[in-house]
PDB file of N, CA and C in Angstrom:
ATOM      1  N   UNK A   1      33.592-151.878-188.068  1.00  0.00           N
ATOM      2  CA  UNK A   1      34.237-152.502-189.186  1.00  0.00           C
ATOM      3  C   UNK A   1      33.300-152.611-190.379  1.00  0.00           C
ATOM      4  N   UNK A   2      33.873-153.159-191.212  1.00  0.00           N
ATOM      5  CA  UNK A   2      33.045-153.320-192.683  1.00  0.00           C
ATOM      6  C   UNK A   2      32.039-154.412-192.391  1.00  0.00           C
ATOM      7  N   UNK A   3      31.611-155.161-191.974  1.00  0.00           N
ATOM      8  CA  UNK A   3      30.942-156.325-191.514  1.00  0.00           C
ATOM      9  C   UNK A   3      29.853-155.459-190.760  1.00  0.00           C
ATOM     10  N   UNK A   4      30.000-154.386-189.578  1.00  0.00           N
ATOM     11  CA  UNK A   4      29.277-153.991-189.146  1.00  0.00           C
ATOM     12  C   UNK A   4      27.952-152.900-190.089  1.00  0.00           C
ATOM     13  N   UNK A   5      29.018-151.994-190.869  1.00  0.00           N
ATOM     14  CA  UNK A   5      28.317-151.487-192.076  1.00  0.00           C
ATOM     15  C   UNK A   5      27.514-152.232-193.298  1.00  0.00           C
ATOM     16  N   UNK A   6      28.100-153.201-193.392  1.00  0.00           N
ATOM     17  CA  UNK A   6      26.950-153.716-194.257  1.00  0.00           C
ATOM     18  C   UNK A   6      25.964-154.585-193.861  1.00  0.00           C
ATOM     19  N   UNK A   7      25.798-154.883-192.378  1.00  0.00           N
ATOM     20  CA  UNK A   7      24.867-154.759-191.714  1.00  0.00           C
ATOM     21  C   UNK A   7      23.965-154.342-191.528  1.00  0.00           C
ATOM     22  N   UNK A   8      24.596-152.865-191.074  1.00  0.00           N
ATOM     23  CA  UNK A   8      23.634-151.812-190.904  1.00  0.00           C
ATOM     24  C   UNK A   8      22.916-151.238-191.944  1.00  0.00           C
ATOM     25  N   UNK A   9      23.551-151.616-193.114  1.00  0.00           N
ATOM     26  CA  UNK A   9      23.015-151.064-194.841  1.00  0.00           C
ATOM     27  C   UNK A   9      21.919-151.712-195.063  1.00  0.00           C
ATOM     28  N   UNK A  10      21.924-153.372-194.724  1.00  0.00           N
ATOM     29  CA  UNK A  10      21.209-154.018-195.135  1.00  0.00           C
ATOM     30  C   UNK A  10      19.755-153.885-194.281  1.00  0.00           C
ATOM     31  N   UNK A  11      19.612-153.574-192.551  1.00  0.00           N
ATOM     32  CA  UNK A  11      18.912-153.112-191.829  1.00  0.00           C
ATOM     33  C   UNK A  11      18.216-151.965-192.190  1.00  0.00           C
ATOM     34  N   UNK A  12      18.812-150.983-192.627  1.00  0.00           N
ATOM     35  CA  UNK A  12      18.285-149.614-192.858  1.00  0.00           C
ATOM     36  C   UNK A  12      17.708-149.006-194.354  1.00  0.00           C
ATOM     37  N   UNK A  13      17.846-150.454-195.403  1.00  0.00           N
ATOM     38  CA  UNK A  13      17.625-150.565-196.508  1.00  0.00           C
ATOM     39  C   UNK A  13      16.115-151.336-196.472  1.00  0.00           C
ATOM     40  N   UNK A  14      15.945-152.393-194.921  1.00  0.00           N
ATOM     41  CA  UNK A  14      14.935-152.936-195.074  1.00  0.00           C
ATOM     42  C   UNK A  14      13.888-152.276-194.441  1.00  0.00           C
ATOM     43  N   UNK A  15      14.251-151.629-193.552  1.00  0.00           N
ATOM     44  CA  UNK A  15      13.060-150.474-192.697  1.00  0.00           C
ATOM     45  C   UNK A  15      12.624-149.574-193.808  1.00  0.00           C
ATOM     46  N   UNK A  16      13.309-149.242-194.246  1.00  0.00           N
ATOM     47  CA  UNK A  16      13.666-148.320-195.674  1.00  0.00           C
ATOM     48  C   UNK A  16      12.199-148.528-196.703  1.00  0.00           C
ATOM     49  N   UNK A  17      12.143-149.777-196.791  1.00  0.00           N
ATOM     50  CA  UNK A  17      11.542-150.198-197.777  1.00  0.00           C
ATOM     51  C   UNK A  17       9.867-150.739-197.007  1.00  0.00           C
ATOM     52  N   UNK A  18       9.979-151.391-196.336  1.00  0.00           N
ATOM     53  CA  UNK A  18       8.937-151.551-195.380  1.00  0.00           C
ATOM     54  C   UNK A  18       8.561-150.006-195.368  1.00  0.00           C
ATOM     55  N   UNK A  19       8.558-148.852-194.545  1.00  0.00           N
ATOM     56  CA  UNK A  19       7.798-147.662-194.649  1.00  0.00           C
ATOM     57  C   UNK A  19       7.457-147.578-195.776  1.00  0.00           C
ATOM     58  N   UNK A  20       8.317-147.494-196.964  1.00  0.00           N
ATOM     59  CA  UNK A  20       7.868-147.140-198.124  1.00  0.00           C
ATOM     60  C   UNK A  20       6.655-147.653-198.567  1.00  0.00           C
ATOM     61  N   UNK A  21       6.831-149.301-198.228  1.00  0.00           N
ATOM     62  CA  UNK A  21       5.379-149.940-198.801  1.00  0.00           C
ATOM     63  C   UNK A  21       4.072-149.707-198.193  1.00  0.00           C
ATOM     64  N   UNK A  22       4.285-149.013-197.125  1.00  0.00           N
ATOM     65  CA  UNK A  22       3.232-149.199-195.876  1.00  0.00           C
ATOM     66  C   UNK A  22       2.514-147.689-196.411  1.00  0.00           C
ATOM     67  N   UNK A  23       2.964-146.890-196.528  1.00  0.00           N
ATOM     68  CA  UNK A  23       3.056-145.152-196.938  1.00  0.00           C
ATOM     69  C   UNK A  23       2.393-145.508-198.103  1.00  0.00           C
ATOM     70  N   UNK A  24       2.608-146.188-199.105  1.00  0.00           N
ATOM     71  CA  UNK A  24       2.469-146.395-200.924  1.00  0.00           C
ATOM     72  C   UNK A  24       0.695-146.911-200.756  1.00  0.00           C
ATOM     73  N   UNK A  25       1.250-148.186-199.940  1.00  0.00           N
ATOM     74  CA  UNK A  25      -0.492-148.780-199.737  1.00  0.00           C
ATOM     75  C   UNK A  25      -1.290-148.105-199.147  1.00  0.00           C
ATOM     76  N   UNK A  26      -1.069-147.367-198.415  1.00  0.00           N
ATOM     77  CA  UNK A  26      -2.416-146.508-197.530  1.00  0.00           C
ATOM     78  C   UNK A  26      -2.951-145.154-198.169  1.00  0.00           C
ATOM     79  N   UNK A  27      -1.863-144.776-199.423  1.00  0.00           N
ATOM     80  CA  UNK A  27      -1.933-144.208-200.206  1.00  0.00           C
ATOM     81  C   UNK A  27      -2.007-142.712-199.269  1.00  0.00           C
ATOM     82  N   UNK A  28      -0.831-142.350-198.677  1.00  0.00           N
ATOM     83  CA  UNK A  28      -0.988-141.440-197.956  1.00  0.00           C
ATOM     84  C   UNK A  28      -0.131-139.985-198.462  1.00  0.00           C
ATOM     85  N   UNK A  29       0.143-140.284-199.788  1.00  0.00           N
ATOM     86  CA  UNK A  29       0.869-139.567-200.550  1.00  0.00           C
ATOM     87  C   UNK A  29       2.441-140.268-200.583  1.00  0.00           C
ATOM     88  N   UNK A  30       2.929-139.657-201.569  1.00  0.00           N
ATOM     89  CA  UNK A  30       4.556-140.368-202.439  1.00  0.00           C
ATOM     90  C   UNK A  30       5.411-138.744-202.771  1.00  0.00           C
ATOM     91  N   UNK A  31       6.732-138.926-202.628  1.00  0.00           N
ATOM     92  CA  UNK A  31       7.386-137.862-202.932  1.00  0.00           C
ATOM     93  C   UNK A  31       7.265-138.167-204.645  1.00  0.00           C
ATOM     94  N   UNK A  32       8.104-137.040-205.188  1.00  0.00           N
ATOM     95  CA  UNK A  32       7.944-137.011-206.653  1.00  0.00           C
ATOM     96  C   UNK A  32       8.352-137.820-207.320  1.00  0.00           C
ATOM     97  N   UNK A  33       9.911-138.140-206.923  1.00  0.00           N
ATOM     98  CA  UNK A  33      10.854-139.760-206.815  1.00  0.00           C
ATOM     99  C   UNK A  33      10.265-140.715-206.792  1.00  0.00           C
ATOM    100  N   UNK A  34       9.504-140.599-205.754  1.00  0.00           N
ATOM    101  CA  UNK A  34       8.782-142.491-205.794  1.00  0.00           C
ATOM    102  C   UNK A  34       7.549-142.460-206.565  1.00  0.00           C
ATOM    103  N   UNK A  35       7.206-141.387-206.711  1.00  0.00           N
ATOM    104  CA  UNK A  35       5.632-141.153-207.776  1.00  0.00           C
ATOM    105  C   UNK A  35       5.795-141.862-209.643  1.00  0.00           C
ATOM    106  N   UNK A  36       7.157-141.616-209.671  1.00  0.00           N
ATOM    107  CA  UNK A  36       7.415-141.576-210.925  1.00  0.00           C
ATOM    108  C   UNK A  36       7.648-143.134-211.505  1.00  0.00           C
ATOM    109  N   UNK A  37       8.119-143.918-210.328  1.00  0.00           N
ATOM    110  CA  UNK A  37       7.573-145.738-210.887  1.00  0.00           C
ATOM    111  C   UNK A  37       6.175-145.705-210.282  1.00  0.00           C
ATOM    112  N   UNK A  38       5.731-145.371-209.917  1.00  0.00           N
ATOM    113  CA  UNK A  38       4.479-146.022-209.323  1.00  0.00           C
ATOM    114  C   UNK A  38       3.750-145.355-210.484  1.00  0.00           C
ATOM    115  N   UNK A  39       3.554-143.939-211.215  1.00  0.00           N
ATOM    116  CA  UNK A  39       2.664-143.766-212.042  1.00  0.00           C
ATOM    117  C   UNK A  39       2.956-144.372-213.295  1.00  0.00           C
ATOM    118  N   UNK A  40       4.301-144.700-213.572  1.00  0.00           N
ATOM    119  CA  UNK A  40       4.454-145.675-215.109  1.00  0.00           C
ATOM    120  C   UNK A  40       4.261-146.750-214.757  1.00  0.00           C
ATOM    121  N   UNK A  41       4.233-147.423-213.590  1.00  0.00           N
ATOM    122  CA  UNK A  41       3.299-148.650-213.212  1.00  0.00           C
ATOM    123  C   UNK A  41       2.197-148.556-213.411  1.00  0.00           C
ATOM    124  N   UNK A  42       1.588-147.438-213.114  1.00  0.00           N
ATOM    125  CA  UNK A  42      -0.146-147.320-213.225  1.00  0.00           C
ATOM    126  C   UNK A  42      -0.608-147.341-214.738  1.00  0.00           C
ATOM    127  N   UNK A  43       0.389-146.751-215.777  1.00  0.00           N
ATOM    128  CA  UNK A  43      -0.296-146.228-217.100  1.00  0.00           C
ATOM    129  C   UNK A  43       0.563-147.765-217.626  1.00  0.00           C
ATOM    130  N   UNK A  44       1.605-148.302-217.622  1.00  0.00           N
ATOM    131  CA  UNK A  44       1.760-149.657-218.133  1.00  0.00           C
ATOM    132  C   UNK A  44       1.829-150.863-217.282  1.00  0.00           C
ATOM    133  N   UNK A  45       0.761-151.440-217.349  1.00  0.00           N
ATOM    134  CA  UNK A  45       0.911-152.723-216.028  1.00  0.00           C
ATOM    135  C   UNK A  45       1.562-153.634-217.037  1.00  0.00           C
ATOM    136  N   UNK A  46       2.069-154.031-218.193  1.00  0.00           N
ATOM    137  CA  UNK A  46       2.934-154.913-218.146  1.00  0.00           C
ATOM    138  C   UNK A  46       4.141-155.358-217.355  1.00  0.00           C
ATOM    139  N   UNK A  47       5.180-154.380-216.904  1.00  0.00           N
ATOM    140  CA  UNK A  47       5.660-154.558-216.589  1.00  0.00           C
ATOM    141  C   UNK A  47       5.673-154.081-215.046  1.00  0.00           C
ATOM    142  N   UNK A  48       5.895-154.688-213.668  1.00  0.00           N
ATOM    143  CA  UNK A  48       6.027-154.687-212.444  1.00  0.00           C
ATOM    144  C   UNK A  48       6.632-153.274-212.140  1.00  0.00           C
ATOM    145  N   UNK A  49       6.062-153.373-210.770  1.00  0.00           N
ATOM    146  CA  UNK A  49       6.675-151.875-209.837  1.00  0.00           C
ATOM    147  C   UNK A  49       8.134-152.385-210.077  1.00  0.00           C
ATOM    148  N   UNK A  50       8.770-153.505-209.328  1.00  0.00           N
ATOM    149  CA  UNK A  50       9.505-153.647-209.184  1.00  0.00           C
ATOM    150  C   UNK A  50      11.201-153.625-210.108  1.00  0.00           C
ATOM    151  N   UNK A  51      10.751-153.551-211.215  1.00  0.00           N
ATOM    152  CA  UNK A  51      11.692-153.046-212.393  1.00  0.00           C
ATOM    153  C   UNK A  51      10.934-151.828-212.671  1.00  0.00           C
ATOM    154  N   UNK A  52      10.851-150.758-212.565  1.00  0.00           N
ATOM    155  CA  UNK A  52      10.290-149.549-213.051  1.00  0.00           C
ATOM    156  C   UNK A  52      11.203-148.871-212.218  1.00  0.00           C
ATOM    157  N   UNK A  53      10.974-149.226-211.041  1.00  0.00           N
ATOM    158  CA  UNK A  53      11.465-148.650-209.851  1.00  0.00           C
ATOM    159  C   UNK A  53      13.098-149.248-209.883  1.00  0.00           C
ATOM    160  N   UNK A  54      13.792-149.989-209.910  1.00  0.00           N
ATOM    161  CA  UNK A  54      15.116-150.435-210.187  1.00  0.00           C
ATOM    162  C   UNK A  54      15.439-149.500-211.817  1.00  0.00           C
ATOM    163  N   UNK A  55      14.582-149.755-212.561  1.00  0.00           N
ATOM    164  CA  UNK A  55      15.230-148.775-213.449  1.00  0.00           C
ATOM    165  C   UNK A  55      15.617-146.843-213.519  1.00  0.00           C
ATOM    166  N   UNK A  56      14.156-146.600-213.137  1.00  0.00           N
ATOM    167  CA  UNK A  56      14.380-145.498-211.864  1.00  0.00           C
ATOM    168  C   UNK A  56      15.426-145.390-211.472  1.00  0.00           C
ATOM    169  N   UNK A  57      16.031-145.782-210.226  1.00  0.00           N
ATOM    170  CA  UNK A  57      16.647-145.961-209.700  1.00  0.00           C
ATOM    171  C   UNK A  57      17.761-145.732-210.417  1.00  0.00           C
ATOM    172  N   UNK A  58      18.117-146.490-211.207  1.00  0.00           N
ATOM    173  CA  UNK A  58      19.642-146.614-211.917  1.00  0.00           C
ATOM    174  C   UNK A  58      19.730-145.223-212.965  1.00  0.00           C
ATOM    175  N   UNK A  59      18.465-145.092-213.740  1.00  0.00           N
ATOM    176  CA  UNK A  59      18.667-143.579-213.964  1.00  0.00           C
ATOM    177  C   UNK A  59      19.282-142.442-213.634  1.00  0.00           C
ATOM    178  N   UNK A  60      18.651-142.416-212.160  1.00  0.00           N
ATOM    179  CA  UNK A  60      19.058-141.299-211.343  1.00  0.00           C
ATOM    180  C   UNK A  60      20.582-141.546-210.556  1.00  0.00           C
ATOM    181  N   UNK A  61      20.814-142.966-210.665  1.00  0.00           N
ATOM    182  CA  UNK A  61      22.335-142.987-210.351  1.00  0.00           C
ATOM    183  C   UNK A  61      23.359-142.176-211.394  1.00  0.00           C
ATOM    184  N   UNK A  62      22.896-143.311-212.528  1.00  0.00           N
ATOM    185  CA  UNK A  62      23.656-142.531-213.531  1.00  0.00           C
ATOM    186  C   UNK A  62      23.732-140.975-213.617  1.00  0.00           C
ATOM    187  N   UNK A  63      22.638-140.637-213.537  1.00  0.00           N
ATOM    188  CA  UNK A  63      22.921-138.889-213.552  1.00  0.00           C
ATOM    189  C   UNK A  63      23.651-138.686-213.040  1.00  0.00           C
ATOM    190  N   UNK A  64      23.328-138.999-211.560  1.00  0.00           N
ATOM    191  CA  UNK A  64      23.952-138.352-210.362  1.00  0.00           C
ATOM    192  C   UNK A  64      25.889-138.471-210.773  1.00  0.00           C
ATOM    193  N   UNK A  65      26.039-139.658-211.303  1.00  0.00           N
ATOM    194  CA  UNK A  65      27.580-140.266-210.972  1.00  0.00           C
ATOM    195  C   UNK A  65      28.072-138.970-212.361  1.00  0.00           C
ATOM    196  N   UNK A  66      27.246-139.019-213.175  1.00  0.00           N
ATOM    197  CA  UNK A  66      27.740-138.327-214.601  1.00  0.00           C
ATOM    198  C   UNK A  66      27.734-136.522-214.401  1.00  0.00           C
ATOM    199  N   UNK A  67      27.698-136.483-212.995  1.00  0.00           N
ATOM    200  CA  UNK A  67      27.462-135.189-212.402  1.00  0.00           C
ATOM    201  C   UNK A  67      28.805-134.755-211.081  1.00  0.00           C
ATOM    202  N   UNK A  68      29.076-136.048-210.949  1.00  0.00           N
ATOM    203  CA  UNK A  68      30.054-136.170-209.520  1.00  0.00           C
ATOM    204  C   UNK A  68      29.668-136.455-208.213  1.00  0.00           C
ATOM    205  N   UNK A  69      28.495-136.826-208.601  1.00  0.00           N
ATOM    206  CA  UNK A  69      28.379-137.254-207.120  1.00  0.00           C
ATOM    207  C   UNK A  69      29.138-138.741-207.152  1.00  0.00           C
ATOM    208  N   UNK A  70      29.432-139.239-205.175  1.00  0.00           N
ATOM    209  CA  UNK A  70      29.751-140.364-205.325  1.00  0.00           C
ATOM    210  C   UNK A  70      28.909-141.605-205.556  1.00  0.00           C
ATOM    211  N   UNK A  71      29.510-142.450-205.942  1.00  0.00           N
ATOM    212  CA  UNK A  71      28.075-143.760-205.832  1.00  0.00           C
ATOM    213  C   UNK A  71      29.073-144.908-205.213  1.00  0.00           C
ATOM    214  N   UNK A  72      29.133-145.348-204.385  1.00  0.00           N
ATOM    215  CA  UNK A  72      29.261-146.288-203.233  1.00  0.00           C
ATOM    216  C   UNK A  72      28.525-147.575-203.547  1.00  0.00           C
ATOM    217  N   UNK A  73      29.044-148.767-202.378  1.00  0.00           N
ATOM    218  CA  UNK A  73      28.445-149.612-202.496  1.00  0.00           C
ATOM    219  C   UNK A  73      26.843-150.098-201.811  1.00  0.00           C
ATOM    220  N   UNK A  74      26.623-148.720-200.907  1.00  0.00           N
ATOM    221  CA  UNK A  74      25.442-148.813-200.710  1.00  0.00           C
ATOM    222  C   UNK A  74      24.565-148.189-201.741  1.00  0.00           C
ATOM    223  N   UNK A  75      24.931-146.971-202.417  1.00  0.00           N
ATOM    224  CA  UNK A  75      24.109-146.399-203.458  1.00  0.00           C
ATOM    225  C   UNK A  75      23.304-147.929-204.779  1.00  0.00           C
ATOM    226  N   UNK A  76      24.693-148.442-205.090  1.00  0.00           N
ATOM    227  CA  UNK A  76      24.254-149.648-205.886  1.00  0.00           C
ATOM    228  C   UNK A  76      23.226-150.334-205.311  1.00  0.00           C
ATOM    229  N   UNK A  77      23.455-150.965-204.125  1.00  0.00           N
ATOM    230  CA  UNK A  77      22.752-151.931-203.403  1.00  0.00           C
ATOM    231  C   UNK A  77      21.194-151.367-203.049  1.00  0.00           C
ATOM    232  N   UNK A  78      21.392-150.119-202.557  1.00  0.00           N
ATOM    233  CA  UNK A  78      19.997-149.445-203.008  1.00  0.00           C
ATOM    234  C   UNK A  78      19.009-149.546-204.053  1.00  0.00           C
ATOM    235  N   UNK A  79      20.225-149.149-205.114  1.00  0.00           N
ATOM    236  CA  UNK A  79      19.020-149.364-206.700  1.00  0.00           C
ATOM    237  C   UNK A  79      18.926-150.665-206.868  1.00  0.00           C
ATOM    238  N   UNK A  80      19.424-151.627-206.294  1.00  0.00           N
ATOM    239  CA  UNK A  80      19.018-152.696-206.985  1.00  0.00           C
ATOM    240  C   UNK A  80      17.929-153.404-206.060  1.00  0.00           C
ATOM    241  N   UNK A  81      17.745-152.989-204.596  1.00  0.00           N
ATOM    242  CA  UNK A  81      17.215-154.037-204.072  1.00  0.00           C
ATOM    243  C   UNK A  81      15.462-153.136-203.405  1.00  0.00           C
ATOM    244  N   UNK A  82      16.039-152.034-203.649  1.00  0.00           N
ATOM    245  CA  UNK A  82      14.461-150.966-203.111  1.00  0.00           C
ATOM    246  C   UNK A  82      12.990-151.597-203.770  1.00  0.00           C
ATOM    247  N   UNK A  83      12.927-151.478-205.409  1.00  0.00           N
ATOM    248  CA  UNK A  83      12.247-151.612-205.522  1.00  0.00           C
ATOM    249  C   UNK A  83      11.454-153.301-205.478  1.00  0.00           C
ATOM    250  N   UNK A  84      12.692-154.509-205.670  1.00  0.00           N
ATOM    251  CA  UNK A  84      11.916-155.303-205.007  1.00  0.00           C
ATOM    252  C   UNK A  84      11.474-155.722-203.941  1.00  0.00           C
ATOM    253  N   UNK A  85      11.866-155.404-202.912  1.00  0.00           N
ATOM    254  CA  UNK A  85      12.062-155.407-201.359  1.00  0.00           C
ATOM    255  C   UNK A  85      10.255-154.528-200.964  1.00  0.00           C
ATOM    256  N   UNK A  86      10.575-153.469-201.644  1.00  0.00           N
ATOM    257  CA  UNK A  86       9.301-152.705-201.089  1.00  0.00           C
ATOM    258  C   UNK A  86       7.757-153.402-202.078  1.00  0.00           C
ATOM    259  N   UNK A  87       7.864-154.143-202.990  1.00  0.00           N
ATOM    260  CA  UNK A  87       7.067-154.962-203.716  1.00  0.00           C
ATOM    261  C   UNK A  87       6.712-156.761-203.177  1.00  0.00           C
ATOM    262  N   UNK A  88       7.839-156.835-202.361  1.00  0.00           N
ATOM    263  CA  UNK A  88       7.185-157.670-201.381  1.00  0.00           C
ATOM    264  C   UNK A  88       6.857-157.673-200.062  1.00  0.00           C
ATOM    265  N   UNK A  89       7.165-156.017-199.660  1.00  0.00           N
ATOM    266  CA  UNK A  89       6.327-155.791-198.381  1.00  0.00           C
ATOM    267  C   UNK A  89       4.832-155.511-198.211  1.00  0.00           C
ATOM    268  N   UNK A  90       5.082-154.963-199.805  1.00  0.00           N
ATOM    269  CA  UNK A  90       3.931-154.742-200.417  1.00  0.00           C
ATOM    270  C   UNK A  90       2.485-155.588-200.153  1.00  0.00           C
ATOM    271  N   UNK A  91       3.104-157.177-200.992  1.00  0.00           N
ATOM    272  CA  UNK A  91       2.135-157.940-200.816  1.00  0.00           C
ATOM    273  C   UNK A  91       1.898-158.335-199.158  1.00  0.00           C
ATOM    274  N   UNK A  92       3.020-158.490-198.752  1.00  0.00           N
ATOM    275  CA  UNK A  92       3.078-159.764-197.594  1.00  0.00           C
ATOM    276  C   UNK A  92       2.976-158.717-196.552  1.00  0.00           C
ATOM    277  N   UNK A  93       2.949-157.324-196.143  1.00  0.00           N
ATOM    278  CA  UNK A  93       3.050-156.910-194.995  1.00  0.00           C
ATOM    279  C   UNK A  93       1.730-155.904-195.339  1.00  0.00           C
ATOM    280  N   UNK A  94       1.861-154.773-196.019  1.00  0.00           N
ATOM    281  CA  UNK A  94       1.113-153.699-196.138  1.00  0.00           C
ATOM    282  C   UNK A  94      -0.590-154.187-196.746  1.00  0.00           C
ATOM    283  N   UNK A  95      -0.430-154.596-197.701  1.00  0.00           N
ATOM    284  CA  UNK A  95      -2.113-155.018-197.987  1.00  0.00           C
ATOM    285  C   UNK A  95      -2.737-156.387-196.993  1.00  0.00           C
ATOM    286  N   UNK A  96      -2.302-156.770-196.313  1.00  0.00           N
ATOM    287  CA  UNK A  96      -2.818-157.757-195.696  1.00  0.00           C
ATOM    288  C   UNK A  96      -2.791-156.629-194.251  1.00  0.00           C
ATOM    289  N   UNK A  97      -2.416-155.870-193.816  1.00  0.00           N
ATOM    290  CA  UNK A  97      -2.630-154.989-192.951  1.00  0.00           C
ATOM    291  C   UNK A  97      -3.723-154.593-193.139  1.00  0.00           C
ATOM    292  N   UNK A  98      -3.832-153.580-194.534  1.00  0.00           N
ATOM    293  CA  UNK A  98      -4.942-152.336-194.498  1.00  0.00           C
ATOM    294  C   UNK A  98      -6.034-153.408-195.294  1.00  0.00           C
ATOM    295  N   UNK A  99      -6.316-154.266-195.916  1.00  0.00           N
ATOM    296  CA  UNK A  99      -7.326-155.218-196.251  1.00  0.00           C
ATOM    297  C   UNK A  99      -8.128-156.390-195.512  1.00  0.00           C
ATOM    298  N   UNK A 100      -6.559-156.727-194.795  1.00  0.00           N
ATOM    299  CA  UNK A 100      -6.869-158.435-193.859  1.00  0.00           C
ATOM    300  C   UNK A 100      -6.473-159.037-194.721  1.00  0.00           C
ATOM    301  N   UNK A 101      -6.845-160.496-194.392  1.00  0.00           N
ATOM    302  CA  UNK A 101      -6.301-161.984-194.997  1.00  0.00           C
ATOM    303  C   UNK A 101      -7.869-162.317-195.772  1.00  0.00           C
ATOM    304  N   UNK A 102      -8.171-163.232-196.769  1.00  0.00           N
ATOM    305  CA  UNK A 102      -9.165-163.951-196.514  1.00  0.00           C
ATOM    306  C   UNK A 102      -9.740-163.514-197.905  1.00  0.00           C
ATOM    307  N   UNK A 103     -11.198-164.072-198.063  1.00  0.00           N
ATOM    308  CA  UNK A 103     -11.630-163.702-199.348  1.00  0.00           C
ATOM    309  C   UNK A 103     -12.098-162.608-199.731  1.00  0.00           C
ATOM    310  N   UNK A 104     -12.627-161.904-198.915  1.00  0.00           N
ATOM    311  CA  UNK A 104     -12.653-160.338-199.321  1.00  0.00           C
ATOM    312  C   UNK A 104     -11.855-159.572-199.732  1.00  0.00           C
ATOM    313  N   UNK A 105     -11.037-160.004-199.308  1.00  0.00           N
ATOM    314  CA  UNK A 105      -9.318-158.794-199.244  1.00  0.00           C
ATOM    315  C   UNK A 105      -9.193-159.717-200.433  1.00  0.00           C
ATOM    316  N   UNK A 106      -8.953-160.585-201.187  1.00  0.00           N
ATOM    317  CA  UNK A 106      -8.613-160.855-202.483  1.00  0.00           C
ATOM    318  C   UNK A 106      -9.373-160.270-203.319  1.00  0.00           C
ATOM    319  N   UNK A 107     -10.869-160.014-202.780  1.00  0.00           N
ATOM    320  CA  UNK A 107     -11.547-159.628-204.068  1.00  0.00           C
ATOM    321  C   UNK A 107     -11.111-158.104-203.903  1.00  0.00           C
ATOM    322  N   UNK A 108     -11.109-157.423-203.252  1.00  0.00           N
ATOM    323  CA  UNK A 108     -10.523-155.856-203.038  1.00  0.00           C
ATOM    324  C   UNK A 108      -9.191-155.446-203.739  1.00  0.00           C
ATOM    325  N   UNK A 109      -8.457-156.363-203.535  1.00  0.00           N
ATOM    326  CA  UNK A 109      -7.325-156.540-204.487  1.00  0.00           C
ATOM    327  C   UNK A 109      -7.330-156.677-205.443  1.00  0.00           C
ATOM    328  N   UNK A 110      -8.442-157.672-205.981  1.00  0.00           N
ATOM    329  CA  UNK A 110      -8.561-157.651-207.625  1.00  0.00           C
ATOM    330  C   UNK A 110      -9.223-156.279-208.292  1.00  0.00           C
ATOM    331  N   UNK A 111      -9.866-155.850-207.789  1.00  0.00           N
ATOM    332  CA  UNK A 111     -10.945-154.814-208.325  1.00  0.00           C
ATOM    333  C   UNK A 111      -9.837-153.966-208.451  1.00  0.00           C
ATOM    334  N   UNK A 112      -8.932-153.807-207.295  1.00  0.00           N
ATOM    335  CA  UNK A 112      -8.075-152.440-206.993  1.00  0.00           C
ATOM    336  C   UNK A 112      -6.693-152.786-208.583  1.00  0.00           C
ATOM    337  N   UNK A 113      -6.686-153.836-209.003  1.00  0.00           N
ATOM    338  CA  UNK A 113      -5.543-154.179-209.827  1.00  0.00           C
ATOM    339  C   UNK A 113      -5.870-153.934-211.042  1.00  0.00           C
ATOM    340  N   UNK A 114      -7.263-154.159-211.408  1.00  0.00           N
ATOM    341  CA  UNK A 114      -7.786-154.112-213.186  1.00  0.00           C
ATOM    342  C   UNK A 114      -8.000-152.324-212.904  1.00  0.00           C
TER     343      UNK A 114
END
């Protein structure tokens, strides 16, 4: 049923995003797609991964829809929730993995941010 699917959307949206962050932080390479917020993140840190990547995102919807493809209610739910989802696996799962907890790993973090 529909209850079961957006379930499963919401499950497979969060694994989804978890790899992504885990892959991003270890810096083990990025497809071209995901390269493209992460490097206008890199050249403007004003503004967050996390809207770069939602805008991204909605870009390439729009194309896509202004092309025929379909866009669904998972396609939406995608662009809107990828890039923050994978920006707080970011912090809370992936760099406290490959750094640790504690005061070193903050200072590693800082150096790695300026």
């Amino acid at each position: 049923g529909f209850a079961t699917r957006l379930l499963l959307l919401a499950a497979g949206i969060v694994v989804m995003c978890l790899a992504s962050s885990l892959y991003f932080t270890a810096n083990l390479g990025v497809s071209a797609y995901d390269a493209v917020a992460l490097t206008i993140t890199e050249k403007n840190q004003k503004i967050p991964f996390r809207w770069w990547r939602i805008s991204c995102d909605f870009v390439c919807v729009f194309v896509g829809f202004r092309f025929g493809a379909a866009v669904g209610l998972g396609t939406i739910v995608t662009a809107f929730f990828m890039g923050p989802l994978i920006d707080v696996f970011r912090r809370t799962v992936a760099e406290p993995m490959l750094y640790g907890k504690g005061a070193a790993a903050d200072r590693v973090l800082k150096r790695q941010a300026a």
